[in-house]
C-alpha atoms as a PDB file:
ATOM      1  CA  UNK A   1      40.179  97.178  43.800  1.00  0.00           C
ATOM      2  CA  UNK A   2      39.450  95.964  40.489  1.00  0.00           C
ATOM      3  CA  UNK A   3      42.079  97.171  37.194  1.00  0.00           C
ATOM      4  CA  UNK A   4      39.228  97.610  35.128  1.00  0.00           C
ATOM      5  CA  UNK A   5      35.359  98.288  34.943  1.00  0.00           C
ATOM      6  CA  UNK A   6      35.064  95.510  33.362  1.00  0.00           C
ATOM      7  CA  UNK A   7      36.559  92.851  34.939  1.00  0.00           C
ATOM      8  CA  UNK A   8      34.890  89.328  35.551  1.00  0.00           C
ATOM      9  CA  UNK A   9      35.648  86.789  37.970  1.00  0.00           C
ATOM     10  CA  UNK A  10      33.906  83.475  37.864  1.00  0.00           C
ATOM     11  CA  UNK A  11      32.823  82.431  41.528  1.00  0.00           C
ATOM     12  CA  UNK A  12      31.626  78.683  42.133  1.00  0.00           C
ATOM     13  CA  UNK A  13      28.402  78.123  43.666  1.00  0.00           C
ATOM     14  CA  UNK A  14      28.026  76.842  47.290  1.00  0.00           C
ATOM     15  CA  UNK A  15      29.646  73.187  47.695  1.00  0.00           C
ATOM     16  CA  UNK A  16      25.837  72.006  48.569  1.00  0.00           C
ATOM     17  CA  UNK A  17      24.109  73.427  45.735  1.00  0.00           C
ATOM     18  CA  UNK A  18      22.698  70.362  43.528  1.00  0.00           C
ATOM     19  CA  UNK A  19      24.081  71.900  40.051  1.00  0.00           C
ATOM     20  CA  UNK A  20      27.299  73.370  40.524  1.00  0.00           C
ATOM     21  CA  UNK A  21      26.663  76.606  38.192  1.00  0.00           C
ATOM     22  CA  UNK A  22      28.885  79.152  37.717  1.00  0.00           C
ATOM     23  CA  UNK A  23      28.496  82.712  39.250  1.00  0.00           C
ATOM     24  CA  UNK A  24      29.297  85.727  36.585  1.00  0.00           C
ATOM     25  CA  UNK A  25      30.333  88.850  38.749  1.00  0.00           C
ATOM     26  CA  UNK A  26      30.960  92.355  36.799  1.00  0.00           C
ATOM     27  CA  UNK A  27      32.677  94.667  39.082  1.00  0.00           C
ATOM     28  CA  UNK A  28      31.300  98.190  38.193  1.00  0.00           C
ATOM     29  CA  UNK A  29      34.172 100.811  39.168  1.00  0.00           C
ATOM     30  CA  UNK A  30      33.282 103.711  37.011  1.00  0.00           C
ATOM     31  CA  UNK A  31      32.642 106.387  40.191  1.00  0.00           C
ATOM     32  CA  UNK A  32      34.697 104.620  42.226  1.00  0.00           C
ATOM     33  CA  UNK A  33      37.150 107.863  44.913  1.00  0.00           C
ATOM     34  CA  UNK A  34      40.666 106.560  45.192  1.00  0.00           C
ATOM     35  CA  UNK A  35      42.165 107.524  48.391  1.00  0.00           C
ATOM     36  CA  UNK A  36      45.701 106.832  50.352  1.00  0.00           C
ATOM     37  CA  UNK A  37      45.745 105.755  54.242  1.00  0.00           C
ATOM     38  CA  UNK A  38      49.020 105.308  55.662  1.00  0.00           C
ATOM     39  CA  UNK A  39      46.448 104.616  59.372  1.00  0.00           C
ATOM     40  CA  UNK A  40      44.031 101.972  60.157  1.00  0.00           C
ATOM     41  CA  UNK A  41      42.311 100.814  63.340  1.00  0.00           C
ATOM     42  CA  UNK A  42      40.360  98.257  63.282  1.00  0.00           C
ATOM     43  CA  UNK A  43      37.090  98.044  65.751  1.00  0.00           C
ATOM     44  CA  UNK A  44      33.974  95.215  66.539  1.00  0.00           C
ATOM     45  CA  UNK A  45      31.320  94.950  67.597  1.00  0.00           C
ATOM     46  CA  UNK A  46      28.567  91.627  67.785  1.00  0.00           C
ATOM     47  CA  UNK A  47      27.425  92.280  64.170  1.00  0.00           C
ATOM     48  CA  UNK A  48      30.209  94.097  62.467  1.00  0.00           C
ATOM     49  CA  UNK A  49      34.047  94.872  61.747  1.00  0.00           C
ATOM     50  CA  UNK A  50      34.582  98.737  61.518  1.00  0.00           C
ATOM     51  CA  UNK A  51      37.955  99.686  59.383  1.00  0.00           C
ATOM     52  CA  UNK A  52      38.833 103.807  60.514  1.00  0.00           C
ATOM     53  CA  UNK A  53      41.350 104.956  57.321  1.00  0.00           C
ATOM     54  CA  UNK A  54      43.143 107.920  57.614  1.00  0.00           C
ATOM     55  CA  UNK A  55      46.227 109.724  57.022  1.00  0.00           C
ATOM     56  CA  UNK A  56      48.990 110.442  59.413  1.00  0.00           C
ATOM     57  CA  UNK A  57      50.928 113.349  57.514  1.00  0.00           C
ATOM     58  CA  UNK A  58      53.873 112.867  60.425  1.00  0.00           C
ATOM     59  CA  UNK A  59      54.442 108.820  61.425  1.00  0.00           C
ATOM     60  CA  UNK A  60      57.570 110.226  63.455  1.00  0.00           C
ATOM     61  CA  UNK A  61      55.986 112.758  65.403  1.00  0.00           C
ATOM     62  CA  UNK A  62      56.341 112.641  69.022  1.00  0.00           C
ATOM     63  CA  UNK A  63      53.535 113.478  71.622  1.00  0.00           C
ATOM     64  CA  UNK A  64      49.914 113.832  71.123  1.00  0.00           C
ATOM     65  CA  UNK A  65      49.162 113.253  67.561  1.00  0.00           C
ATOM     66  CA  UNK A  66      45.808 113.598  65.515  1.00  0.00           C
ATOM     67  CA  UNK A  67      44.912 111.156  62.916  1.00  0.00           C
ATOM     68  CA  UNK A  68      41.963 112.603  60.831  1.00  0.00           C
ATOM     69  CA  UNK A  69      39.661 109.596  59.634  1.00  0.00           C
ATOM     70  CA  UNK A  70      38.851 110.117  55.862  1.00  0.00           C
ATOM     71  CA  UNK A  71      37.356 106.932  55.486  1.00  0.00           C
ATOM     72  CA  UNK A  72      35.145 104.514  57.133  1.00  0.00           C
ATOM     73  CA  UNK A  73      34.837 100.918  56.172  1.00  0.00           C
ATOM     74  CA  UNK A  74      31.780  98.791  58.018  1.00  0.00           C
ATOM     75  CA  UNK A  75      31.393  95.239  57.226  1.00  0.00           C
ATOM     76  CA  UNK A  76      29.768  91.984  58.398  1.00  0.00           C
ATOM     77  CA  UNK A  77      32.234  89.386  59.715  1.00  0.00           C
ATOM     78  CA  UNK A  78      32.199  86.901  57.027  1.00  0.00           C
ATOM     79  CA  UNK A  79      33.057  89.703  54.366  1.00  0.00           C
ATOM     80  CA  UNK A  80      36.229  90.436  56.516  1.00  0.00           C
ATOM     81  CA  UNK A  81      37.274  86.687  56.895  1.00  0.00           C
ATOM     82  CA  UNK A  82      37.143  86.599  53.079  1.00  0.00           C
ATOM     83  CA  UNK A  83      39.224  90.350  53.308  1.00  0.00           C
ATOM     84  CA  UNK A  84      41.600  89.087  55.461  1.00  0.00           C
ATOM     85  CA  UNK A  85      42.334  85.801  53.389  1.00  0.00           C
ATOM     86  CA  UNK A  86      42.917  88.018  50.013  1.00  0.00           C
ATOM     87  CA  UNK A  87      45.165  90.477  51.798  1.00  0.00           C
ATOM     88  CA  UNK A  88      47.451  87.562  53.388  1.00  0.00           C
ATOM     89  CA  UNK A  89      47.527  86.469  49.413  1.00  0.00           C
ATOM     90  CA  UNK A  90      48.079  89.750  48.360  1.00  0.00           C
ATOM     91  CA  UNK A  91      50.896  90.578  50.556  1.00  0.00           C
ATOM     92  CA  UNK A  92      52.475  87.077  50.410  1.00  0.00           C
ATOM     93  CA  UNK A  93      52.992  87.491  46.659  1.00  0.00           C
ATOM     94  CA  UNK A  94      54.593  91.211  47.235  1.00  0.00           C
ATOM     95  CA  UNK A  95      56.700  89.637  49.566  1.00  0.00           C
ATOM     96  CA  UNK A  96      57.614  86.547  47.604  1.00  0.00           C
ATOM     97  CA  UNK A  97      58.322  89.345  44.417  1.00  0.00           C
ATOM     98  CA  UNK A  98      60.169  92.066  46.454  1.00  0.00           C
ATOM     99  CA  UNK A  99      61.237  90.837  50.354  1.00  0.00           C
ATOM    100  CA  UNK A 100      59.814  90.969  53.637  1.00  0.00           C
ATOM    101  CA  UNK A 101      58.058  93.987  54.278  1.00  0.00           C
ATOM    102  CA  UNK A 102      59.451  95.124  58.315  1.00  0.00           C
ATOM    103  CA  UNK A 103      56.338  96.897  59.689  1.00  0.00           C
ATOM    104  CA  UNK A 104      58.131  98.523  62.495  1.00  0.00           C
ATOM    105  CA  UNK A 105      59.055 101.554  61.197  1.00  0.00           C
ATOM    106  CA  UNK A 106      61.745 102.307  63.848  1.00  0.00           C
ATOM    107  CA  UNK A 107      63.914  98.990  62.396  1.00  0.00           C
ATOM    108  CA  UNK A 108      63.278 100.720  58.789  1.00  0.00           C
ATOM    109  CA  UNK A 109      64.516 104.131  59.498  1.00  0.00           C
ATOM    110  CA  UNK A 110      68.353 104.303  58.646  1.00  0.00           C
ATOM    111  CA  UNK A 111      70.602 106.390  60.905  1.00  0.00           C
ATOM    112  CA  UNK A 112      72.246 109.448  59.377  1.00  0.00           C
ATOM    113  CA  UNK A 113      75.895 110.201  60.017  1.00  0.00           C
ATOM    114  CA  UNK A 114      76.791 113.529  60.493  1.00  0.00           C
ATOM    115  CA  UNK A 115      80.484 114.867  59.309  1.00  0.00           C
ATOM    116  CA  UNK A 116      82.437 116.581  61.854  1.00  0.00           C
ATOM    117  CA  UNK A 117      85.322 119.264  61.190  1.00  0.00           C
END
């Protein structure tokens, strides 16, 4: 996620802590795997939030279709709270930048005209 190995972000300390010092965290990306998911499915359980990304190579297939998993994402619930709060930010920004994005693909697709002779 980060732009560059290097990056810092200053994080303040919890609101109870008696000295309110400053948190230094490098973000370390240099083996990071990039990968593309165009799938996700989110599962719980007590403990944990489980993120399933994958690739669906036909979104307008009709039938059975088979989503191979390529990535698995398990995490506590706390860390997806704080997920979920920098998406929202994330994709409010896009939005503000570039328009609503319309997640139902059927009111994105376009229909095609066909000329008749």
């Amino acid at each position: 996620m980060a732009k560059d190995k290097n990056d810092e972000t200053e994080v303040a300390a919890a609101p109870a802590a008696p000295a309110a010092q400053q948190q230094t965290l490098t973000v370390d990306d240099a083996t990071v795997s990039a990968g593309y998911a165009n799938f996700c499915r989110v599962s719980s359980t007590p403990e944990e939030l489980i993120l399933d990304l994958g690739l669906n190579p036909n979104p307008y297939a009709q039938g059975n279709v088979t989503v191979h998993v390529g990535q698995r994402i398990i995490m506590n619930h706390y860390t997806g709270k704080r997920l979920l709060s920098a998406l929202s930010m994330a994709l409010q920004r896009h939005e503000q930048a570039f328009g609503v994005l319309e997640t139902d693909v059927r009111r994105r697709v376009k229909p095609t005209t066909t000329a008749t002779r």
